[in-house]
N, C-alpha and C. Protein backbone atom coordinates (compact mmCIF):
# COMPACT_ATOMS: atom_id res chain seq x y z
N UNK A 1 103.52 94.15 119.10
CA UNK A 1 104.51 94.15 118.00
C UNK A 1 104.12 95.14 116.91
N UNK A 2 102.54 95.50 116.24
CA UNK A 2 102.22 96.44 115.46
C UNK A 2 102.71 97.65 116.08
N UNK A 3 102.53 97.84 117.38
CA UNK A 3 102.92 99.01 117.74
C UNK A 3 104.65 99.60 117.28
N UNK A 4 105.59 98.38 117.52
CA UNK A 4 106.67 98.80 117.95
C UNK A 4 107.14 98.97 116.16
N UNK A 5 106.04 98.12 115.04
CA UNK A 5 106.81 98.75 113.79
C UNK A 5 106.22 99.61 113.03
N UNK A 6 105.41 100.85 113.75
CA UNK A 6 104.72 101.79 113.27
C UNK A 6 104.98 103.16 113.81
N UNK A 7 105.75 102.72 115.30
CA UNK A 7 105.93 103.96 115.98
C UNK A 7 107.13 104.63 115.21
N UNK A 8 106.49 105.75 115.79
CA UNK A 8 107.00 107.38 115.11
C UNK A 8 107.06 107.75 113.23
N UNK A 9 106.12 106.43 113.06
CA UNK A 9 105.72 106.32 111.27
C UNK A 9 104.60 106.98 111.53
N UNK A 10 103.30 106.97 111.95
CA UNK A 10 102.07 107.56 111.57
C UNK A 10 102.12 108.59 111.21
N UNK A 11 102.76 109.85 111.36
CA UNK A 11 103.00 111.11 110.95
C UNK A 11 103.70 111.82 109.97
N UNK A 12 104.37 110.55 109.57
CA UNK A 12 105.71 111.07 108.06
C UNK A 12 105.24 110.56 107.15
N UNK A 13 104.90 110.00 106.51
CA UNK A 13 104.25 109.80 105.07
C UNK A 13 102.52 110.28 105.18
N UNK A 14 102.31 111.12 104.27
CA UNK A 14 101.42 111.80 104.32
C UNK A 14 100.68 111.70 102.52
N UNK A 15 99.27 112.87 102.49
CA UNK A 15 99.53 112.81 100.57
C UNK A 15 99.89 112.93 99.96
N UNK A 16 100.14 113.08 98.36
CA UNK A 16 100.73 113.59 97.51
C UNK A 16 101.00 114.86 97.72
N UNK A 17 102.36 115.35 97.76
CA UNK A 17 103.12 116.36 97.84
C UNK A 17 102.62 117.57 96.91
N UNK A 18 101.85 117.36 95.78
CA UNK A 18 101.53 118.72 95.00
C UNK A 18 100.16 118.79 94.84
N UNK A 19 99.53 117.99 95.70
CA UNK A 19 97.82 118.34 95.89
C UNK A 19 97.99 118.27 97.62
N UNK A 20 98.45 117.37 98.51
CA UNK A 20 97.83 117.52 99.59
C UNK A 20 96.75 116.64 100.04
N UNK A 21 96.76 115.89 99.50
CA UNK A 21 95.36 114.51 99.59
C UNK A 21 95.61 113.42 98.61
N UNK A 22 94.92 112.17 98.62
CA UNK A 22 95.37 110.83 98.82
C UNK A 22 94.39 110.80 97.18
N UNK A 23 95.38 110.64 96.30
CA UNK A 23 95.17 110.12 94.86
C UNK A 23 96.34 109.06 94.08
N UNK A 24 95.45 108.84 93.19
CA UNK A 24 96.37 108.02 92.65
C UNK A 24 96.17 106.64 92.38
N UNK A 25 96.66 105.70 91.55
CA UNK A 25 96.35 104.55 91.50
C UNK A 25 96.59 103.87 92.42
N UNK A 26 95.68 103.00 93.01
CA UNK A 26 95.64 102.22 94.22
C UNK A 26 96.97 101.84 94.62
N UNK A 27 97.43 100.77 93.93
CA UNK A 27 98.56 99.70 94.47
C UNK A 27 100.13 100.64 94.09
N UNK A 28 99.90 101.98 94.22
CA UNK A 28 101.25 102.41 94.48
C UNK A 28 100.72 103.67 95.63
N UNK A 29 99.30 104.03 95.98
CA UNK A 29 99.25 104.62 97.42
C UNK A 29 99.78 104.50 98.52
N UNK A 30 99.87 105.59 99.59
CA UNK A 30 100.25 104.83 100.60
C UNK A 30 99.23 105.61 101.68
N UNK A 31 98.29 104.78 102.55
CA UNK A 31 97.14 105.11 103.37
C UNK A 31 97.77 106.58 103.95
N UNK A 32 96.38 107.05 104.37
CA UNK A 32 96.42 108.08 104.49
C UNK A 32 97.02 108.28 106.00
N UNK A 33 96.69 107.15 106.83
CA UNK A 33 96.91 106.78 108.17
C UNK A 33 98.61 107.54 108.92
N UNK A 34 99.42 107.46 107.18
CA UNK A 34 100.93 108.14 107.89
C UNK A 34 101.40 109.43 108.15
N UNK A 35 100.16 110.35 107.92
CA UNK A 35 101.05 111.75 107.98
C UNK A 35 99.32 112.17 108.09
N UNK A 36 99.55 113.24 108.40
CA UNK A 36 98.18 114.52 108.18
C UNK A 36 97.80 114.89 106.85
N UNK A 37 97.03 115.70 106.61
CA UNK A 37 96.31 116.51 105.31
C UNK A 37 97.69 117.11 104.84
N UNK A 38 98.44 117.99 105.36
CA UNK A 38 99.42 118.74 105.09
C UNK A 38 100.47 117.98 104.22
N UNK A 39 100.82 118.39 103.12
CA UNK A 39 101.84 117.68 102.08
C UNK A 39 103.16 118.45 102.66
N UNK A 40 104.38 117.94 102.53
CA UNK A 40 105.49 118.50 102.30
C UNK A 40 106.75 117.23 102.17
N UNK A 41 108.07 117.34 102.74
CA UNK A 41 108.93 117.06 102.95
C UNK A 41 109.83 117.23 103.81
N UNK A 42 110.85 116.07 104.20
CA UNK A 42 110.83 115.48 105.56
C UNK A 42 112.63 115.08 105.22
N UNK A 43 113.45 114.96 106.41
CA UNK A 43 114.71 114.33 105.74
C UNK A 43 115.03 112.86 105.45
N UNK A 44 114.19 112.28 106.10
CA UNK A 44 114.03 110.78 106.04
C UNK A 44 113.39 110.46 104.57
N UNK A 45 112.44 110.82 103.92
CA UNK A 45 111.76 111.01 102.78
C UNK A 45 112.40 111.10 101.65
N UNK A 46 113.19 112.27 102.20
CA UNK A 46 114.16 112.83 100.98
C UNK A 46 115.85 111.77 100.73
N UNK A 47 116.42 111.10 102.02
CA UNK A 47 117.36 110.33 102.19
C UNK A 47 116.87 109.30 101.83
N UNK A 48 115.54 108.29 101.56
CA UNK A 48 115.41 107.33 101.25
C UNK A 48 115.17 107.62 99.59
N UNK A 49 114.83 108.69 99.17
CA UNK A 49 114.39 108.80 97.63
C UNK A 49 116.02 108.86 97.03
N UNK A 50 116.84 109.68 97.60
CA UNK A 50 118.13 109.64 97.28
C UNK A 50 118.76 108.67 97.08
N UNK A 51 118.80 107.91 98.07
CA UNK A 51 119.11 106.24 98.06
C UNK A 51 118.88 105.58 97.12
N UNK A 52 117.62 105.86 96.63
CA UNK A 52 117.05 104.70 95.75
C UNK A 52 117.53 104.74 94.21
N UNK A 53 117.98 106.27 93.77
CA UNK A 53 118.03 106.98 92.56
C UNK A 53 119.91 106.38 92.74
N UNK A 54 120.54 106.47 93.59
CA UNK A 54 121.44 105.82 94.06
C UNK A 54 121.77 104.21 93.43
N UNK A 55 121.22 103.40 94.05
CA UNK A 55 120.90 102.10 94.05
C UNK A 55 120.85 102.06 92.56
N UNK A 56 118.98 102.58 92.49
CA UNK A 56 118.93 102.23 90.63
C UNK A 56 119.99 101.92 89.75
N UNK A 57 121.18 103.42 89.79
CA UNK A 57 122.03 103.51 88.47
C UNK A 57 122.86 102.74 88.81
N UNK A 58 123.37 102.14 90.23
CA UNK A 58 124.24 101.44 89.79
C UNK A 58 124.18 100.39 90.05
N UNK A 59 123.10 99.59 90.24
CA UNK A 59 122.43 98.39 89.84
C UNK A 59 122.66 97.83 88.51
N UNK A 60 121.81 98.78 87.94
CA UNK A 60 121.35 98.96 86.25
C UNK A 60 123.36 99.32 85.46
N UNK A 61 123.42 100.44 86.07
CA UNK A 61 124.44 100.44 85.33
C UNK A 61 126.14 99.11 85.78
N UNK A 62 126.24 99.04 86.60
CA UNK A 62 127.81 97.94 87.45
C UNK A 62 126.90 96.74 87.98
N UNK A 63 125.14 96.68 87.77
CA UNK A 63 124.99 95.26 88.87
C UNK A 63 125.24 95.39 89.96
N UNK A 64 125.72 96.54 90.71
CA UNK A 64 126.12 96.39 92.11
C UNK A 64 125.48 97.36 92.97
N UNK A 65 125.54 96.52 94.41
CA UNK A 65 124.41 97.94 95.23
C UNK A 65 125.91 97.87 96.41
N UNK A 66 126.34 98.94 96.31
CA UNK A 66 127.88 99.05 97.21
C UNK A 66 127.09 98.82 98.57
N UNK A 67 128.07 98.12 99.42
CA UNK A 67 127.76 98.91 101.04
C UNK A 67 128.41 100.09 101.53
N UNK A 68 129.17 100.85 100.58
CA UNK A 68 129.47 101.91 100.70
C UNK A 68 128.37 103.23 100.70
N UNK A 69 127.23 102.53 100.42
CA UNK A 69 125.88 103.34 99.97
C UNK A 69 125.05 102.58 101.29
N UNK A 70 124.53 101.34 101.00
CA UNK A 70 123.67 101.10 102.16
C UNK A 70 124.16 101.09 103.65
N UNK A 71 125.35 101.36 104.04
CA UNK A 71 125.49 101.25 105.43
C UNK A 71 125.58 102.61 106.25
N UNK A 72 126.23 103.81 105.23
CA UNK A 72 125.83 104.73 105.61
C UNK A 72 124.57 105.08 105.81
N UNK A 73 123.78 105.06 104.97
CA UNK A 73 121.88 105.51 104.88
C UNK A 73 121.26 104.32 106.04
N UNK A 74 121.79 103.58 105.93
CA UNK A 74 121.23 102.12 107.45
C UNK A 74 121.43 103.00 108.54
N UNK A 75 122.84 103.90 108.90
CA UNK A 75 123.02 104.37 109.82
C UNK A 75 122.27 105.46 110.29
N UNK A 76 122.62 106.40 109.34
CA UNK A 76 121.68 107.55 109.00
C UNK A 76 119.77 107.26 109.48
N UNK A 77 119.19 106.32 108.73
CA UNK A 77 117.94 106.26 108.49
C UNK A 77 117.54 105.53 110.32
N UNK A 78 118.76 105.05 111.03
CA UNK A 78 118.32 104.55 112.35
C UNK A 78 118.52 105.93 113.56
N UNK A 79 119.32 106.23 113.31
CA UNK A 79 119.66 107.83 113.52
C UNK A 79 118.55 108.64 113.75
N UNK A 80 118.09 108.58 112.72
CA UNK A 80 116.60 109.78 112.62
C UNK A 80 115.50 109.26 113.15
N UNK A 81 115.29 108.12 112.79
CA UNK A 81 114.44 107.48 113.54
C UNK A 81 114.12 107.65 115.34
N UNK A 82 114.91 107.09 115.47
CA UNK A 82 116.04 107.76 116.91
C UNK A 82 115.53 109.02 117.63
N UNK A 83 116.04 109.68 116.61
CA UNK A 83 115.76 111.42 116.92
C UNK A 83 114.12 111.60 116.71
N UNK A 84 113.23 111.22 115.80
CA UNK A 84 112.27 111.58 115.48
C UNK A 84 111.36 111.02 116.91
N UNK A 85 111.26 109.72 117.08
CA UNK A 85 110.27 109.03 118.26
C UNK A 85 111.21 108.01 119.27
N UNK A 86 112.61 108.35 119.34
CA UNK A 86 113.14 107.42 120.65
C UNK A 86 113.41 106.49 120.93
N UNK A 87 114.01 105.93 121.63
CA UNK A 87 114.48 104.32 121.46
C UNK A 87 113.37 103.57 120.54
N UNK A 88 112.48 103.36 121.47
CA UNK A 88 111.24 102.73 120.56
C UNK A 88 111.15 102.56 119.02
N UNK A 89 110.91 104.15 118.77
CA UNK A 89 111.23 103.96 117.51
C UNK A 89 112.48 103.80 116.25
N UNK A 90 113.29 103.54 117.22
CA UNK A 90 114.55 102.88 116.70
C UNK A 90 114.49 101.26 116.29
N UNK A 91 114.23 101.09 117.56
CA UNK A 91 113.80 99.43 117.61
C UNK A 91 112.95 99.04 116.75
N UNK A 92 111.77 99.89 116.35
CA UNK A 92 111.24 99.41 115.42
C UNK A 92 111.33 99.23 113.84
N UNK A 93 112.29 100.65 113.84
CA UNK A 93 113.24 100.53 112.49
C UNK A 93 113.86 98.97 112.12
N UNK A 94 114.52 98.85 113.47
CA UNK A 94 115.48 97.58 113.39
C UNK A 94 114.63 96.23 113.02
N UNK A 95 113.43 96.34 114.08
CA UNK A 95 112.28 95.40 113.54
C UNK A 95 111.79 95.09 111.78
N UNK A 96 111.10 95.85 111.71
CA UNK A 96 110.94 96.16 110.02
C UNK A 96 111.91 95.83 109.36
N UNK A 97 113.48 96.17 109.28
CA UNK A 97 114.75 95.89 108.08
C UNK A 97 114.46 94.74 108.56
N UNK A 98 114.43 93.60 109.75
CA UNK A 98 114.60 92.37 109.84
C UNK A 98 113.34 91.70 109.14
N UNK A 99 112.17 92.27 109.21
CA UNK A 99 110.58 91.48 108.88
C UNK A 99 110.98 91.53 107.31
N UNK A 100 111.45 92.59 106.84
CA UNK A 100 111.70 92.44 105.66
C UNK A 100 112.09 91.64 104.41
N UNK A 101 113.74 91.89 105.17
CA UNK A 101 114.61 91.17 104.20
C UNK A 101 114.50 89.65 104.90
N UNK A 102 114.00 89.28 105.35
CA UNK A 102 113.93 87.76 106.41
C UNK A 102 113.15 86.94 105.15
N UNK A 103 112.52 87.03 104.56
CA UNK A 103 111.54 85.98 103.36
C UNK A 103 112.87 86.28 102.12
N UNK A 104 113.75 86.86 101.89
CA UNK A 104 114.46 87.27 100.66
C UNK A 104 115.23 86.57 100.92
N UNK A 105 115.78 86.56 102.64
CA UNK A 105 117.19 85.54 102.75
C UNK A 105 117.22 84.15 101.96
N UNK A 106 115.80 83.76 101.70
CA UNK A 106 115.39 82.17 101.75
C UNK A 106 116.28 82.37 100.07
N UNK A 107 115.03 83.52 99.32
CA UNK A 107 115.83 82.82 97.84
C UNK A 107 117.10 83.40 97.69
N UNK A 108 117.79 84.32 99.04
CA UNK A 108 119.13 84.10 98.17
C UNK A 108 119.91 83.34 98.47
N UNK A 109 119.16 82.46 99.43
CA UNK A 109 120.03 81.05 99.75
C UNK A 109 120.17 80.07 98.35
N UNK A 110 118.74 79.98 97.96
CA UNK A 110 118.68 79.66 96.59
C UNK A 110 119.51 79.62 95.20
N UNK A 111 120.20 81.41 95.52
CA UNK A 111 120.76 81.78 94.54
C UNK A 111 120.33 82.68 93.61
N UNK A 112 119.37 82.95 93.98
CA UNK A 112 117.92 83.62 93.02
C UNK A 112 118.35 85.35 93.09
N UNK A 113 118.80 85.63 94.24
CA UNK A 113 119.28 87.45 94.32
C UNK A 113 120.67 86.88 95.16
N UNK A 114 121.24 88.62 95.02
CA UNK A 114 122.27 88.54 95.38
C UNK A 114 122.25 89.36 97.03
N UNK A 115 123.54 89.35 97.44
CA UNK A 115 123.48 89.71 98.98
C UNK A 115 122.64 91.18 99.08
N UNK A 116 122.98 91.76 98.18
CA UNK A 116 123.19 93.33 98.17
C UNK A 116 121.38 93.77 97.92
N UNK A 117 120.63 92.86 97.44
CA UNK A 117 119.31 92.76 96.90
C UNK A 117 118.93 92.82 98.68
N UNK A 118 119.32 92.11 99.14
CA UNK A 118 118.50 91.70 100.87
C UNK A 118 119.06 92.79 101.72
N UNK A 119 120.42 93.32 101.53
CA UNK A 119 120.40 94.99 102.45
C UNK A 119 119.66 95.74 101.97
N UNK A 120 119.12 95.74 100.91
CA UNK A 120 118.57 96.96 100.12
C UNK A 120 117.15 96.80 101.05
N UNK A 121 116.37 96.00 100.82
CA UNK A 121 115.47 95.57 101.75
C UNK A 121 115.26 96.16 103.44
N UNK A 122 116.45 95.75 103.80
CA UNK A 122 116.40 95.49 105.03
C UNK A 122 116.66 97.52 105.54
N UNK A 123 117.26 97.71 104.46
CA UNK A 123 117.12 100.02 104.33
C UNK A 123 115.76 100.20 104.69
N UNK A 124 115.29 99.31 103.30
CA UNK A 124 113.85 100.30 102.70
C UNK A 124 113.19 99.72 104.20
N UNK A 125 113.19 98.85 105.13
CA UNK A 125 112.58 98.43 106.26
C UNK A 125 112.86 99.40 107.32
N UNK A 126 113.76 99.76 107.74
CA UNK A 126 114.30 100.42 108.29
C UNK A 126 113.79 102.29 107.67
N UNK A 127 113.90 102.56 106.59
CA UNK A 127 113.42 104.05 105.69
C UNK A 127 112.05 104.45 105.95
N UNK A 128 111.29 103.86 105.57
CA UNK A 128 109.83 103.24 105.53
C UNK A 128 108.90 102.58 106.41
N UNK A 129 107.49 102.97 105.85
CA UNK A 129 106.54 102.35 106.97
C UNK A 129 106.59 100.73 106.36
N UNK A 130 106.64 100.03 107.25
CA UNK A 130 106.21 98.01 107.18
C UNK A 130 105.47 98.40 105.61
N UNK A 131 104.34 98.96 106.08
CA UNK A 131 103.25 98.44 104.74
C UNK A 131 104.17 98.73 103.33
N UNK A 132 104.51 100.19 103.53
CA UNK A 132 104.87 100.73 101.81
C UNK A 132 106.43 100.10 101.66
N UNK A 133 107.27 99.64 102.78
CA UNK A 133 108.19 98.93 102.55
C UNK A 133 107.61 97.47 101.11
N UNK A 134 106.82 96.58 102.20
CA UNK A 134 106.22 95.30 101.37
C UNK A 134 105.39 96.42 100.24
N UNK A 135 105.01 96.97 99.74
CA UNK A 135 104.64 97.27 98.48
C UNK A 135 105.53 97.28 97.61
N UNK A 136 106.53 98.14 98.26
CA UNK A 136 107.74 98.57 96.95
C UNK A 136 108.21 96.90 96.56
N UNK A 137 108.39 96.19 97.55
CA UNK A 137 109.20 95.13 97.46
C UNK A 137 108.40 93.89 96.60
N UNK A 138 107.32 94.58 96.87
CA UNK A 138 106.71 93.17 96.21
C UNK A 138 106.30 93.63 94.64
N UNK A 139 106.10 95.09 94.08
CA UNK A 139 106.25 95.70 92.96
C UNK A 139 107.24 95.10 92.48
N UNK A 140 108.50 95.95 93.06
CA UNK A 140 109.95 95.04 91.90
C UNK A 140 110.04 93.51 92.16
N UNK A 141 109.42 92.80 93.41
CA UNK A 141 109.62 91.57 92.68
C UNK A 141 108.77 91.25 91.28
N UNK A 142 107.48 91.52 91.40
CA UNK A 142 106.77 91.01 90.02
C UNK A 142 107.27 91.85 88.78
N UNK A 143 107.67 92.98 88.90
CA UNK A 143 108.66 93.38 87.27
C UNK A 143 110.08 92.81 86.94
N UNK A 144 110.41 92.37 87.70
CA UNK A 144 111.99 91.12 87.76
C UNK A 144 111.31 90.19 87.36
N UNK A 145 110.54 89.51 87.75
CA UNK A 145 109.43 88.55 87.23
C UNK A 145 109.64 88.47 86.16
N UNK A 146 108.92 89.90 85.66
CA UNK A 146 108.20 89.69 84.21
C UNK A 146 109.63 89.85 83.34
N UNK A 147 110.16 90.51 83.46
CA UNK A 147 111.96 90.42 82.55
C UNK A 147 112.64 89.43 82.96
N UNK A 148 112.54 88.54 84.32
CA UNK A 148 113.16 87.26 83.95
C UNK A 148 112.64 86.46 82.35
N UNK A 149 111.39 86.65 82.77
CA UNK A 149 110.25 85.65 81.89
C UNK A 149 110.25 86.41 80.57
N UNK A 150 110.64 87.69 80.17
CA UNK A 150 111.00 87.99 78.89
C UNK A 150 112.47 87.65 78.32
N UNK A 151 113.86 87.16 79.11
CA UNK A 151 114.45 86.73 78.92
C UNK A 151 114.13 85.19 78.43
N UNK A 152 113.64 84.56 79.45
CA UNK A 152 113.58 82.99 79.37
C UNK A 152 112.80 82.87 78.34
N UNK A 153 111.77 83.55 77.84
CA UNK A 153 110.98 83.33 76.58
C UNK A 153 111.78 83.78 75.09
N UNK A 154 112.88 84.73 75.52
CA UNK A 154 113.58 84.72 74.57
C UNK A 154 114.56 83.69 73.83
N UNK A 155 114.78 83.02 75.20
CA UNK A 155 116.20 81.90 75.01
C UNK A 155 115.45 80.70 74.57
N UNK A 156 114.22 80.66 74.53
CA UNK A 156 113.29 79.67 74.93
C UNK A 156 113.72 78.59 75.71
N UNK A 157 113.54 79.19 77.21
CA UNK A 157 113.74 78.49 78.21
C UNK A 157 112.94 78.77 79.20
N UNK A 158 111.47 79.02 78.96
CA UNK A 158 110.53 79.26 79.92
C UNK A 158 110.59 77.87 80.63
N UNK A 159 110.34 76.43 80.18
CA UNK A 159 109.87 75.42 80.83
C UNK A 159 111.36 75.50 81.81
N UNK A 160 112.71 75.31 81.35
CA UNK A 160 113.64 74.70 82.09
C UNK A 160 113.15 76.06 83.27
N UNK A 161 113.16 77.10 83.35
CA UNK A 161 112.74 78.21 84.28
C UNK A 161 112.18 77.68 85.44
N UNK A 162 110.69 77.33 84.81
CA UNK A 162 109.82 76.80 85.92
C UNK A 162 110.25 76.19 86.24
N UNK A 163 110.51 74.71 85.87
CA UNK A 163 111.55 73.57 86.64
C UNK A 163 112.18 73.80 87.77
N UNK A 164 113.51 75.14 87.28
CA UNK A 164 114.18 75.39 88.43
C UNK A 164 113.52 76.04 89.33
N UNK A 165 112.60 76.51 89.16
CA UNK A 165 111.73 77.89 90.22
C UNK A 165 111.57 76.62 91.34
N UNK A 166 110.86 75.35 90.44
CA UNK A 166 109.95 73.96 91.26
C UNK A 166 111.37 73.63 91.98
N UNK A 167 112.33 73.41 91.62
CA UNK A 167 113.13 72.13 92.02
C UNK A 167 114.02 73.28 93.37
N UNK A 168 113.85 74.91 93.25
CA UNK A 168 114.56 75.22 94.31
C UNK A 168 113.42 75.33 95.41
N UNK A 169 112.46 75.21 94.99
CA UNK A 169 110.93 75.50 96.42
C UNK A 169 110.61 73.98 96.67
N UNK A 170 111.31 73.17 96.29
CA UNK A 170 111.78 71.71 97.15
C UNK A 170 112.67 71.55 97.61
N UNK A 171 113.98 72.45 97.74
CA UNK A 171 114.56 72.54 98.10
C UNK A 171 115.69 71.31 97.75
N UNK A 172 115.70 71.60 96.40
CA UNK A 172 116.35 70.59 95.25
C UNK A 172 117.33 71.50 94.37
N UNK A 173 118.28 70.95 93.99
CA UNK A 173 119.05 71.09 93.06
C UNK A 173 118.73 71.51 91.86
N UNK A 174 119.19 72.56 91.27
CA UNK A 174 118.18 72.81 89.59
C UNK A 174 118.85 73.14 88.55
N UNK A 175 118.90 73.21 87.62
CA UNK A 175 119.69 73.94 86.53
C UNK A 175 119.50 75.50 86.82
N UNK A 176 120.89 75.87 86.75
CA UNK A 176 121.56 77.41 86.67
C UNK A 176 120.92 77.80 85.16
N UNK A 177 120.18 78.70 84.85
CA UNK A 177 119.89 79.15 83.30
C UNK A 177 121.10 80.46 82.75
N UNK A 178 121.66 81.18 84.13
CA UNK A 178 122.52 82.18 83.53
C UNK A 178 121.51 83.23 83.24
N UNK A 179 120.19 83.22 84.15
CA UNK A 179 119.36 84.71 84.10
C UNK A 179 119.02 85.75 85.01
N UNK A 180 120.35 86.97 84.49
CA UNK A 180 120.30 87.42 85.78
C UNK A 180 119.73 89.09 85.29
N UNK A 181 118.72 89.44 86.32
CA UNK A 181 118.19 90.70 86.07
C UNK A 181 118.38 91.78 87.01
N UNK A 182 118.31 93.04 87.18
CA UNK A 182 119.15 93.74 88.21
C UNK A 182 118.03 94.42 89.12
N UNK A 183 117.38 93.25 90.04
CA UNK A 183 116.43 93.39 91.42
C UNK A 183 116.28 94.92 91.67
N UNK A 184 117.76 94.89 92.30
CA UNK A 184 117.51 95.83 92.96
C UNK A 184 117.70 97.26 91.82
N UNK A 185 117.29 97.31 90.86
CA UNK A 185 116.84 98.04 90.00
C UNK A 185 115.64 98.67 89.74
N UNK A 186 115.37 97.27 89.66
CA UNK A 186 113.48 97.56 89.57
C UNK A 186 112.67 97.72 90.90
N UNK A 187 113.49 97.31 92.25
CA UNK A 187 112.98 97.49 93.76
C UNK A 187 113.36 99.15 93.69
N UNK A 188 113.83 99.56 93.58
CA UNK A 188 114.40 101.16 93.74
C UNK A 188 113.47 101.71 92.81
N UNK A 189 113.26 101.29 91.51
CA UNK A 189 112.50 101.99 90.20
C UNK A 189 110.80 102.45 91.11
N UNK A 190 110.62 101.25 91.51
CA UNK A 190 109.40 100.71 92.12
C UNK A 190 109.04 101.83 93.37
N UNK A 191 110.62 101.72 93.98
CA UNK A 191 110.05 102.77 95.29
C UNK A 191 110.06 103.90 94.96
N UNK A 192 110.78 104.30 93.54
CA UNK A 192 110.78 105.86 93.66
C UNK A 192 109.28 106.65 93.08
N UNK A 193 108.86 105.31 92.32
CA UNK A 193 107.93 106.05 91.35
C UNK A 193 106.80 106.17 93.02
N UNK A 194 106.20 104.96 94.02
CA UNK A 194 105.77 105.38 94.65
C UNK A 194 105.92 106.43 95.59
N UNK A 195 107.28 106.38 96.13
CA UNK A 195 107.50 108.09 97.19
C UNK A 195 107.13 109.41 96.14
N UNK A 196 107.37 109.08 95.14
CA UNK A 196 106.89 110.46 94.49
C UNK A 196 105.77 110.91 94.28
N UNK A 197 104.93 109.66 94.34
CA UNK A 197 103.59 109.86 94.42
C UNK A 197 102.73 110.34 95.37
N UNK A 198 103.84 110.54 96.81
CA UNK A 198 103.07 110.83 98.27
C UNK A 198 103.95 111.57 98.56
N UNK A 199 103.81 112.37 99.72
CA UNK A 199 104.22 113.59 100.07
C UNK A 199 104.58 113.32 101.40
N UNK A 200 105.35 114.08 102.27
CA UNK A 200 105.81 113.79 103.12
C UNK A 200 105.53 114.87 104.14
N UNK A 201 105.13 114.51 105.74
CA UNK A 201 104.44 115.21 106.66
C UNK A 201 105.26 115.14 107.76
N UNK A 202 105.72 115.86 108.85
CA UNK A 202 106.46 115.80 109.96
C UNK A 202 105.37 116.01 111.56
């Protein structure tokens, strides 16, 4: 199964694009393992950074992540895949968007994100290697985090917060607080600042 969600990744993410080698603060790296010494750029690289700058504004700006945006680039990003390493690595695209967005479905059963938060996911799975996928994703979850929790400390409604955080991971009923922050804002913010940080290798 490692195999089938890595193939035809080891070679496209590579170092930072304007040195050529692996710097940078740790927890937005991405191992050196995906690309060679050689920095450059790639169309997959460049279609997922697009995407994201995409996503951001109109997250941030309408709250909304169209599927007029993610289904084309879903298509696109399985496409290349495709072309780059072959069925295989198609399948494994498909693998990854599912490993992905599969733990997100839970809280937006919850209510906690919206649909459009879990395609976004299930792209960057599909765009991306497994690993730097779960980085980006787990970055913008903890800065949604922290601006939920600067909201709720504003309203002073940190405790009712926790409550509901408790009463939906029992899979209980909770008070609605009306705090909504734009995920897939800070998941896109998150991925762009890391792809920019690494360079892309073919």
């Amino acid at each position: 199964m490692a195999g089938v969600l890595t193939w035809g990744m080891e070679q496209r993410y590579s170092a930072p694009f304007w040195r050529g080698r692996a710097i940078g603060f740790a927890p937005f790296s991405i191992p050196g393992e995906f690309g060679s010494e050689a920095g450059g750029f790639d169309g997959l690289w460049l279609l997922t950074l697009g995407f994201l700058v995409i996503v951001a504004y109109t997250d941030w700006r309408y709250r909304r992540i169209y599927n007029g945006v993610l289904a084309p680039v879903l298509i696109l990003g399985l496409v290349l895949n495709l072309a780059d390493g072959g069925w295989l690595a198609g399948f494994g695209a498909l693998v990854r968007g599912f490993v992905l967005a599969l733990p997100f479905c839970v809280v937006y059963r919850w209510g906690g994100i919206g649909g459009g938060d879990v395609k976004l996911l299930a792209c960057l799975g599909v765009l991306v290697p497994l690993e730097v996928a779960l980085r980006i994703a787990v970055w913008g979850a903890i800065v949604s985090g922290i601006h939920v929790l600067i909201i709720a400390r504003q309203r002073g409604q940190v405790k009712q917060l926790l409550r509901r955080m408790a009463s939906c991971a029992l899979g209980m009923e909770g008070q609605v607080l009306g705090i909504s922050v734009p995920l897939g804002f800070w998941i896109s913010l998150c991925g762009i600042i890391i792809l920019s940080l690494q360079g892309v290798s073919r």
